[in-house]
C-alpha atoms as a PDB file:
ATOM      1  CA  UNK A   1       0.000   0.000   0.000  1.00  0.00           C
ATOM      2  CA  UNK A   2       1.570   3.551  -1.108  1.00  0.00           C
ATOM      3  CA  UNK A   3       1.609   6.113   1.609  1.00  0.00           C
ATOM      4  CA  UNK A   4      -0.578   8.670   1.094  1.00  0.00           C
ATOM      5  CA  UNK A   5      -1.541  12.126   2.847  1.00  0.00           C
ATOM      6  CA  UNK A   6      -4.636  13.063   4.458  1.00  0.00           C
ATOM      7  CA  UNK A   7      -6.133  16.342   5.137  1.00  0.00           C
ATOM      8  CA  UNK A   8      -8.023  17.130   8.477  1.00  0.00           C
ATOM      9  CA  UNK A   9     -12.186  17.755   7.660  1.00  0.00           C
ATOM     10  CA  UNK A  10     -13.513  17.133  11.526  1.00  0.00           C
ATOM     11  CA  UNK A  11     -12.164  16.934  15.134  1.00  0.00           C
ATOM     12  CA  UNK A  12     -13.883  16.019  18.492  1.00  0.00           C
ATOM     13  CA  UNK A  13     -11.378  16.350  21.694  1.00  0.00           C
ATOM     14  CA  UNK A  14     -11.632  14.413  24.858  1.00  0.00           C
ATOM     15  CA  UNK A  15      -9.201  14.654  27.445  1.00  0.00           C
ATOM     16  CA  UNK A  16      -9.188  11.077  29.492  1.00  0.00           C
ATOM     17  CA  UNK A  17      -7.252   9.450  32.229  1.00  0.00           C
ATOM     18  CA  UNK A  18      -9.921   6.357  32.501  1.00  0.00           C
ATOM     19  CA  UNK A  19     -12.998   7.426  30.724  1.00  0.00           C
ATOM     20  CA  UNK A  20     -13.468  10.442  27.915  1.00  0.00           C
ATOM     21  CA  UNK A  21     -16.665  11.093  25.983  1.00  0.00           C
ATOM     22  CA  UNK A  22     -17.074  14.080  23.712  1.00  0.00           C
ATOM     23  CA  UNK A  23     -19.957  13.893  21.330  1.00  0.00           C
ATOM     24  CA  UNK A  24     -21.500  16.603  17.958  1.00  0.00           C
ATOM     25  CA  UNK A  25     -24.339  15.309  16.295  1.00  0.00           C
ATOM     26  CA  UNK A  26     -25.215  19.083  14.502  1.00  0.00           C
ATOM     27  CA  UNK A  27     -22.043  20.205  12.662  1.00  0.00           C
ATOM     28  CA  UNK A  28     -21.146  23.292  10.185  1.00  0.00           C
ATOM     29  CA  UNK A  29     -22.917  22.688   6.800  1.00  0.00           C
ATOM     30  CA  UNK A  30     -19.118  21.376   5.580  1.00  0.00           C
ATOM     31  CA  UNK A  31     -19.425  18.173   6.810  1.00  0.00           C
ATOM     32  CA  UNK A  32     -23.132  17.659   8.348  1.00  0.00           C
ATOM     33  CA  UNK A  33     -24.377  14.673   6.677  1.00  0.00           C
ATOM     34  CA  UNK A  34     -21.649  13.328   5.548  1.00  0.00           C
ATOM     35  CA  UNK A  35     -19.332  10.281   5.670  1.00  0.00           C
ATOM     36  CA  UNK A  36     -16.512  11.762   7.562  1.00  0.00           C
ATOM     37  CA  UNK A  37     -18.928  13.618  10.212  1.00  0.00           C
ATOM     38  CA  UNK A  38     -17.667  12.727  13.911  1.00  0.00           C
ATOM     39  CA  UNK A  39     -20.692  12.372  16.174  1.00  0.00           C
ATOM     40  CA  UNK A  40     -19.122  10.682  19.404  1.00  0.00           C
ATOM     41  CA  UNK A  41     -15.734  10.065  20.564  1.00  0.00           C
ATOM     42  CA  UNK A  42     -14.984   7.593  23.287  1.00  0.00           C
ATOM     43  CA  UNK A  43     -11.889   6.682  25.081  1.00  0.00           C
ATOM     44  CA  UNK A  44     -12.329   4.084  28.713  1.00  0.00           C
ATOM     45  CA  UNK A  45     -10.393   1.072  30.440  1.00  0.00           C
ATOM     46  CA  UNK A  46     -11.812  -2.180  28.783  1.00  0.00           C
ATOM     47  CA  UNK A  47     -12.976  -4.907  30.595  1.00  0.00           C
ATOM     48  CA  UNK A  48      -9.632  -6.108  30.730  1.00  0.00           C
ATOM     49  CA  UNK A  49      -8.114  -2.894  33.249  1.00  0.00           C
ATOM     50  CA  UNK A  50      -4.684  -3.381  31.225  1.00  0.00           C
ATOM     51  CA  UNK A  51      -5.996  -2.089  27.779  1.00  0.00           C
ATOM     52  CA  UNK A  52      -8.185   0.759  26.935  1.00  0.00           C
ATOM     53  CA  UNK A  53     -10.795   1.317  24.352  1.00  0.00           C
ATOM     54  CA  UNK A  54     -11.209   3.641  21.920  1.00  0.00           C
ATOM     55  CA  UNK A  55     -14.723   4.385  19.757  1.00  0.00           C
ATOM     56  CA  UNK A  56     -15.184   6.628  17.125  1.00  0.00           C
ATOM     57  CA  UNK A  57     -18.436   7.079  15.725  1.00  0.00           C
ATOM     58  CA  UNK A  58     -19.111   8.794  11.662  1.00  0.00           C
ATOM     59  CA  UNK A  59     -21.938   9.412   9.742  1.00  0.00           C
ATOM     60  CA  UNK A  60     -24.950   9.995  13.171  1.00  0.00           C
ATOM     61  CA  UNK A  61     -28.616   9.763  12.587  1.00  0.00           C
ATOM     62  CA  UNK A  62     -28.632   6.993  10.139  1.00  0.00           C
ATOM     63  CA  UNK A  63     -32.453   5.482  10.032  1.00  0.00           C
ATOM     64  CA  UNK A  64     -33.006   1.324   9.785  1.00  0.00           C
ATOM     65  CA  UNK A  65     -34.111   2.139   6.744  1.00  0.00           C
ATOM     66  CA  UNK A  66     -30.984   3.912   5.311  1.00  0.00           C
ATOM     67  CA  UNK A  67     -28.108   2.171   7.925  1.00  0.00           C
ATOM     68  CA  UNK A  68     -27.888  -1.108   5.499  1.00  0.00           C
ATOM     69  CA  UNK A  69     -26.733   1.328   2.137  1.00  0.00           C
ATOM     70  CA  UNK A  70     -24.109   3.219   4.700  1.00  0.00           C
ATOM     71  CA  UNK A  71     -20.765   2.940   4.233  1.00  0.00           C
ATOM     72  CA  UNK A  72     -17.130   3.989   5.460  1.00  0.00           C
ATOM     73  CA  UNK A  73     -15.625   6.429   3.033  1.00  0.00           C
ATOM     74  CA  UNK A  74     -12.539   4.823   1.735  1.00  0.00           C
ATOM     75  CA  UNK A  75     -11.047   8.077   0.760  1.00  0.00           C
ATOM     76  CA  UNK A  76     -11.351   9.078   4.669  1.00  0.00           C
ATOM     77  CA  UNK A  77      -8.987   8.206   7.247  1.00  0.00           C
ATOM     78  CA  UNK A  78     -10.132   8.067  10.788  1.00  0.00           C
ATOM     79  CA  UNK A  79      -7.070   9.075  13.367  1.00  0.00           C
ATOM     80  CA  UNK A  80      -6.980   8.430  17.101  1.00  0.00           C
ATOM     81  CA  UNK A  81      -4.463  10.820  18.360  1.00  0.00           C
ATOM     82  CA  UNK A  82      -2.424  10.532  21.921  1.00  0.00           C
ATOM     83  CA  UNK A  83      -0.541  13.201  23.589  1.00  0.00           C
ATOM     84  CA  UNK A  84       1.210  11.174  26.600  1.00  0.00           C
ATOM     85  CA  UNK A  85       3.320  14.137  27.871  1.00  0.00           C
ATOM     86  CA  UNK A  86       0.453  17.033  28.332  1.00  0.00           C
ATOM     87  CA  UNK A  87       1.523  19.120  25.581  1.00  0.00           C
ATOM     88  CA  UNK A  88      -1.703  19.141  23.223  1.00  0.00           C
ATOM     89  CA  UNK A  89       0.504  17.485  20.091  1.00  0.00           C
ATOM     90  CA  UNK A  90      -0.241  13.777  19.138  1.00  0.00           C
ATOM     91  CA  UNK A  91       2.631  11.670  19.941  1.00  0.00           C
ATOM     92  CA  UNK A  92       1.114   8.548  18.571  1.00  0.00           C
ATOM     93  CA  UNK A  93      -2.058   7.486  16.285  1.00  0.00           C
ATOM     94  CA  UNK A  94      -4.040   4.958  15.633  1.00  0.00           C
ATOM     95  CA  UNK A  95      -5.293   4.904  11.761  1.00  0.00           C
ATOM     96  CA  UNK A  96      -8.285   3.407  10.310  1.00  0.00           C
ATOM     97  CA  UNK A  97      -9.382   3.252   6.886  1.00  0.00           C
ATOM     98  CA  UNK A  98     -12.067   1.265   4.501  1.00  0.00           C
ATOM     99  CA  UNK A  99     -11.001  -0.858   1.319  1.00  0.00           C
ATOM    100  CA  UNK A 100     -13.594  -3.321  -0.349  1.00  0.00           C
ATOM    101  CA  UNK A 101     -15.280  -4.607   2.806  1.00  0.00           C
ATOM    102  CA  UNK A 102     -12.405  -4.450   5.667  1.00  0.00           C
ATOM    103  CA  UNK A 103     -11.232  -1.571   8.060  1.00  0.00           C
ATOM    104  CA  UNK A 104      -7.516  -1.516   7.985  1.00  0.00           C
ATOM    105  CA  UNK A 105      -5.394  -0.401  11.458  1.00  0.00           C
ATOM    106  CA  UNK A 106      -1.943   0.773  11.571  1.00  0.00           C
ATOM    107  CA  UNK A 107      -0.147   1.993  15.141  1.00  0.00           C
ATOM    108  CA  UNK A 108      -0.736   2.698  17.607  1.00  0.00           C
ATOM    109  CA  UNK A 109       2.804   4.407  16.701  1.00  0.00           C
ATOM    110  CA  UNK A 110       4.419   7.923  16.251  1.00  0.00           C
ATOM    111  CA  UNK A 111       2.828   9.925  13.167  1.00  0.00           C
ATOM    112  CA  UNK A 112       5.352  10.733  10.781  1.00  0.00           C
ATOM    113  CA  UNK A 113       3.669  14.481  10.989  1.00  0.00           C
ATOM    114  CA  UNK A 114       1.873  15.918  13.149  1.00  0.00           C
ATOM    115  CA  UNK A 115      -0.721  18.620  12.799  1.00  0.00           C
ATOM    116  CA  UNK A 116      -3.950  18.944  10.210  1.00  0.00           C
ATOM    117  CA  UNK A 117      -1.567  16.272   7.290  1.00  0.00           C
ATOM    118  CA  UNK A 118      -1.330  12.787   8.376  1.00  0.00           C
ATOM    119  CA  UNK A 119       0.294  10.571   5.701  1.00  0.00           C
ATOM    120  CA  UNK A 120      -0.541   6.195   6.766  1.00  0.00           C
ATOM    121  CA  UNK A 121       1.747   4.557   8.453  1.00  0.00           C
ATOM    122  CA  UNK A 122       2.261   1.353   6.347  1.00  0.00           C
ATOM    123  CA  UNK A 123       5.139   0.102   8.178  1.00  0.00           C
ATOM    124  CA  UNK A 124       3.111  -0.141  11.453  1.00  0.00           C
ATOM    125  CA  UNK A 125       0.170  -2.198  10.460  1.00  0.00           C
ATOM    126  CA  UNK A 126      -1.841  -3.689  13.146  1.00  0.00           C
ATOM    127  CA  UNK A 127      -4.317  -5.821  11.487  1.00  0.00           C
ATOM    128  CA  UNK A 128      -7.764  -5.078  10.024  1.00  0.00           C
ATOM    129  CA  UNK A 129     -10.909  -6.709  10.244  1.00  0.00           C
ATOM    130  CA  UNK A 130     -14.212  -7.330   8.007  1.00  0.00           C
ATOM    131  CA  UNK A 131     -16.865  -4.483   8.360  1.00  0.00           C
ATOM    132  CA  UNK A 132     -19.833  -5.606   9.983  1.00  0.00           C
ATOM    133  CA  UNK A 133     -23.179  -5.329   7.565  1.00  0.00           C
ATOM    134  CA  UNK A 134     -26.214  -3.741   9.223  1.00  0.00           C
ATOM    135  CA  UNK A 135     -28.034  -6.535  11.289  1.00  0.00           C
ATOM    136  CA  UNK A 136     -25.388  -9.021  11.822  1.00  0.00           C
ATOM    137  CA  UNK A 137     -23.341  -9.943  15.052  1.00  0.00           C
ATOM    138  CA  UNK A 138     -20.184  -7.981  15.756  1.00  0.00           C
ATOM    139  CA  UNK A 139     -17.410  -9.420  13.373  1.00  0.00           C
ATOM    140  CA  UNK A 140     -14.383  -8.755  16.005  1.00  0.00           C
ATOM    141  CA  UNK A 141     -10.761  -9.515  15.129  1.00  0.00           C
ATOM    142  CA  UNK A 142      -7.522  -9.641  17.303  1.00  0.00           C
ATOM    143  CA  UNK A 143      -3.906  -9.232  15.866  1.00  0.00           C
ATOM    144  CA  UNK A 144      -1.071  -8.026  17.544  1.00  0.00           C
ATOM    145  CA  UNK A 145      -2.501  -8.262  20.977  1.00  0.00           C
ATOM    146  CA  UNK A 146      -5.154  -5.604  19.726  1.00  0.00           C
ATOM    147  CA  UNK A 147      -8.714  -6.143  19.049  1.00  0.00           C
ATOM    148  CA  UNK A 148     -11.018  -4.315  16.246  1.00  0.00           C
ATOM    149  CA  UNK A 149     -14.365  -3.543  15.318  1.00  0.00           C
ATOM    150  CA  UNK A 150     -16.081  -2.133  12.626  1.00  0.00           C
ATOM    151  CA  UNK A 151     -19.486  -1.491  11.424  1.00  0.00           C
ATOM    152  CA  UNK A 152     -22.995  -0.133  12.232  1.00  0.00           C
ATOM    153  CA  UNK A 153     -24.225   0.368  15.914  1.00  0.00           C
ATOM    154  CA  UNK A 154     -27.255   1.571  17.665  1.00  0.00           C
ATOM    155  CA  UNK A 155     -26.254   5.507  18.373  1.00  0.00           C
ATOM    156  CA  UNK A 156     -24.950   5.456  22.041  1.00  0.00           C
ATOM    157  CA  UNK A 157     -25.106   8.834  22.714  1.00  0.00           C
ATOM    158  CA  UNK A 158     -28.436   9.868  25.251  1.00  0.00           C
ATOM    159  CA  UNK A 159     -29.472  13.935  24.884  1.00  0.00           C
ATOM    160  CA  UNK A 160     -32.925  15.204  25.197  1.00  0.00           C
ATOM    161  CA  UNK A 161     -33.119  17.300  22.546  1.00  0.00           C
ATOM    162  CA  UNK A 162     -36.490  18.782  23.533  1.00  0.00           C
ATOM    163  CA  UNK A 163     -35.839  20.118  27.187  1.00  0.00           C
ATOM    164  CA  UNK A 164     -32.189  21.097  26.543  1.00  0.00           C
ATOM    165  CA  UNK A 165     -33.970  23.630  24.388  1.00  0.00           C
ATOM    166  CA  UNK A 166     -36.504  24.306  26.958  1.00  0.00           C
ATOM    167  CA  UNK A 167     -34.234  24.994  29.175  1.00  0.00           C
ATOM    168  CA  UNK A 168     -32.173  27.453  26.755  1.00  0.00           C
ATOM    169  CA  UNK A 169     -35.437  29.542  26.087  1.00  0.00           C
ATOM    170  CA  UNK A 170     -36.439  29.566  30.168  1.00  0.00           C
ATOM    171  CA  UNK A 171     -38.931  27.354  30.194  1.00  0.00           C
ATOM    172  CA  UNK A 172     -37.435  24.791  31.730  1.00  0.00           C
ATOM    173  CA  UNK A 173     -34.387  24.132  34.718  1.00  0.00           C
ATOM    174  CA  UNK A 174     -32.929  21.283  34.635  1.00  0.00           C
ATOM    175  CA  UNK A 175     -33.204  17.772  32.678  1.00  0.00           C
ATOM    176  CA  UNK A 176     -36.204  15.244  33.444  1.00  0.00           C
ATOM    177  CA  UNK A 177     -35.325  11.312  35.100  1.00  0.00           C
ATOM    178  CA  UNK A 178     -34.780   9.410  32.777  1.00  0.00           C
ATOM    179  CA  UNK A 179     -35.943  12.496  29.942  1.00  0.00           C
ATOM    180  CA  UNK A 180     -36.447  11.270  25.933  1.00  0.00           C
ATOM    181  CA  UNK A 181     -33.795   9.905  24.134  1.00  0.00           C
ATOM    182  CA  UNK A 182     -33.928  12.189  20.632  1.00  0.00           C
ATOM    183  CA  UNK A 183     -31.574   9.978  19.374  1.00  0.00           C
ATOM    184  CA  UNK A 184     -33.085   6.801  19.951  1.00  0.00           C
ATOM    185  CA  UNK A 185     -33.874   4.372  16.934  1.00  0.00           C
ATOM    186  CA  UNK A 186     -30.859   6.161  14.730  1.00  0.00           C
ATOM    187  CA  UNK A 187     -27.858   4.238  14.383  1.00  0.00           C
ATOM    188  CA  UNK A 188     -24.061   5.139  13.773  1.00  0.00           C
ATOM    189  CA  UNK A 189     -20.879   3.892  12.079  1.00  0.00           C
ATOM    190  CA  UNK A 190     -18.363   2.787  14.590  1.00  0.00           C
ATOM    191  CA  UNK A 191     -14.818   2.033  14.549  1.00  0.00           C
ATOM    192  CA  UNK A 192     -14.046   0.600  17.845  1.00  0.00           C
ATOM    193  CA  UNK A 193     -10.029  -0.484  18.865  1.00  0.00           C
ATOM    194  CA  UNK A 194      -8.968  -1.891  21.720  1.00  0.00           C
ATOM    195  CA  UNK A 195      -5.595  -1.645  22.721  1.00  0.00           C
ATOM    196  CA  UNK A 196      -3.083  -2.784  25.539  1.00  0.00           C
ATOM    197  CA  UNK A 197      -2.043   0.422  27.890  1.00  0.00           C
ATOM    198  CA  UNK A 198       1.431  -0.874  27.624  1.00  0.00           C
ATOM    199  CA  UNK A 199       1.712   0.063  23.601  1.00  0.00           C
ATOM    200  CA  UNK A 200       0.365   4.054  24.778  1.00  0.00           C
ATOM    201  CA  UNK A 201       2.078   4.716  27.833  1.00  0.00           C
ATOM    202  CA  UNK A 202       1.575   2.228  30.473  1.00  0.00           C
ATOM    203  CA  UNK A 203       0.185   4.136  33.011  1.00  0.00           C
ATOM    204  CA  UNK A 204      -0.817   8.018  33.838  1.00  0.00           C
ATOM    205  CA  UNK A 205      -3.198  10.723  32.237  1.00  0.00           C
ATOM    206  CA  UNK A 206      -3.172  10.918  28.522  1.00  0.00           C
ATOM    207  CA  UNK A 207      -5.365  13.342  26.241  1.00  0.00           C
ATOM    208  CA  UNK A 208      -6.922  11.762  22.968  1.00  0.00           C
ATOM    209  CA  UNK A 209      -8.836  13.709  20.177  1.00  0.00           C
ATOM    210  CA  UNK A 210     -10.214  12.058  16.964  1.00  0.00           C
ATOM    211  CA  UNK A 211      -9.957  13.410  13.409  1.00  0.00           C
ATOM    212  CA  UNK A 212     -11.913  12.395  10.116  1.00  0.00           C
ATOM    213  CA  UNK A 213      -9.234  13.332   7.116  1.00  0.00           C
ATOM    214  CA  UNK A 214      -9.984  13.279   2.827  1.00  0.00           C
ATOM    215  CA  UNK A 215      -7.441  11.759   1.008  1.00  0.00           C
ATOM    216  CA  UNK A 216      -6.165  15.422  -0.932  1.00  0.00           C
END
């Protein structure tokens, strides 16, 4: 595979030492409704306490109806940055990106730039797994010590839409128990990675962001 260089469209930050959730499901008219629009961002200790999982979610509000003709973008590279020493600049990635029916990984390992260019990192492939299709149990791989995921999922993030804007035009104070899930019944595109602590660090506070970048 020839290395090529992508150019940042989208960013959602989280800042995480066990659990980080950042989440945009109404962007600028650039990239709303599009394949490389970031809804939700996740970064938490797995199940296993020595690894930690990262989830980014593209392309929000998908119906039933129109999550089985969804697709990753294959001229769109999804980046999980890491800054490990507090400074705000990614010193290693994670890469994912779609070709004919599998999500390719490569890192996590130090970018070769950092900043809005990211070019692949083909020397530090991780493995790759088969995408999902819409209605069928997770396909799940595991290479390197690292386990993958991609495909559709129900949308994870909860907001009421309704009193949030209640409470923006006075009308309202706070949030109902348990409130109305706007988002409920609209589905995602995830890209899920989970990887052992020792290959980011070890131990300590890190801050992760995700990016969606077009192929230029």
């Amino acid at each position: 595979m020839k290395k090529t260089k992508f150019l940042i469209l989208a960013a959602i930050i989280g800042v995480t030492s066990i659990v980080a959730i950042a989440a945009d499901h109404i962007d600028a008219p650039a990239v709303i409704g599009g394949t490389t629009d970031i809804t939700d961002f996740y970064a938490f200790q797995g199940e296993n306490t020595s690894n930690m999982v990262f989830v980014a979610n593209v392309q929000g509000l998908l119906s039933p109806g129109s999550t089985a003709n969804a697709a990753f973008d294959e001229n769109t590279l999804i980046e999980i940055n890491i800054d490990t020493n507090n400074d705000n600049v990614e010193d290693l990635v994670i890469q994912a990106t779609p070709r004919d029916g599998r999500m390719y990984f490569f890192g996590p390992a130090a970018p070769l730039q950092t900043g809005l260019n990211s070019t692949i990192l083909t020397n530090d492939a991780s493995g790759s797994v088969e995408i999902t299709p819409y209605g069928q149990n997770a396909i799940t791989s595991t290479e390197n010590g690292i386990q993958f995921f991609a495909g559709p999922r129900d949308d994870p993030f909860f907001f009421d839409s309704a009193q949030y804007n209640a409470i923006i035009d006075g009308m309202a104070t706070s949030f109902n128990n348990p409130g109305n899930d706007t988002f409920a019944g609209t589905n995602v595109l995830s890209v899920v990675v989970e990887v052992p602590k020792s290959l980011i660090g070890g131990s300590g506070t890190i801050n992760t962001w995700v990016e969606s970048k077009r192929k230029q």
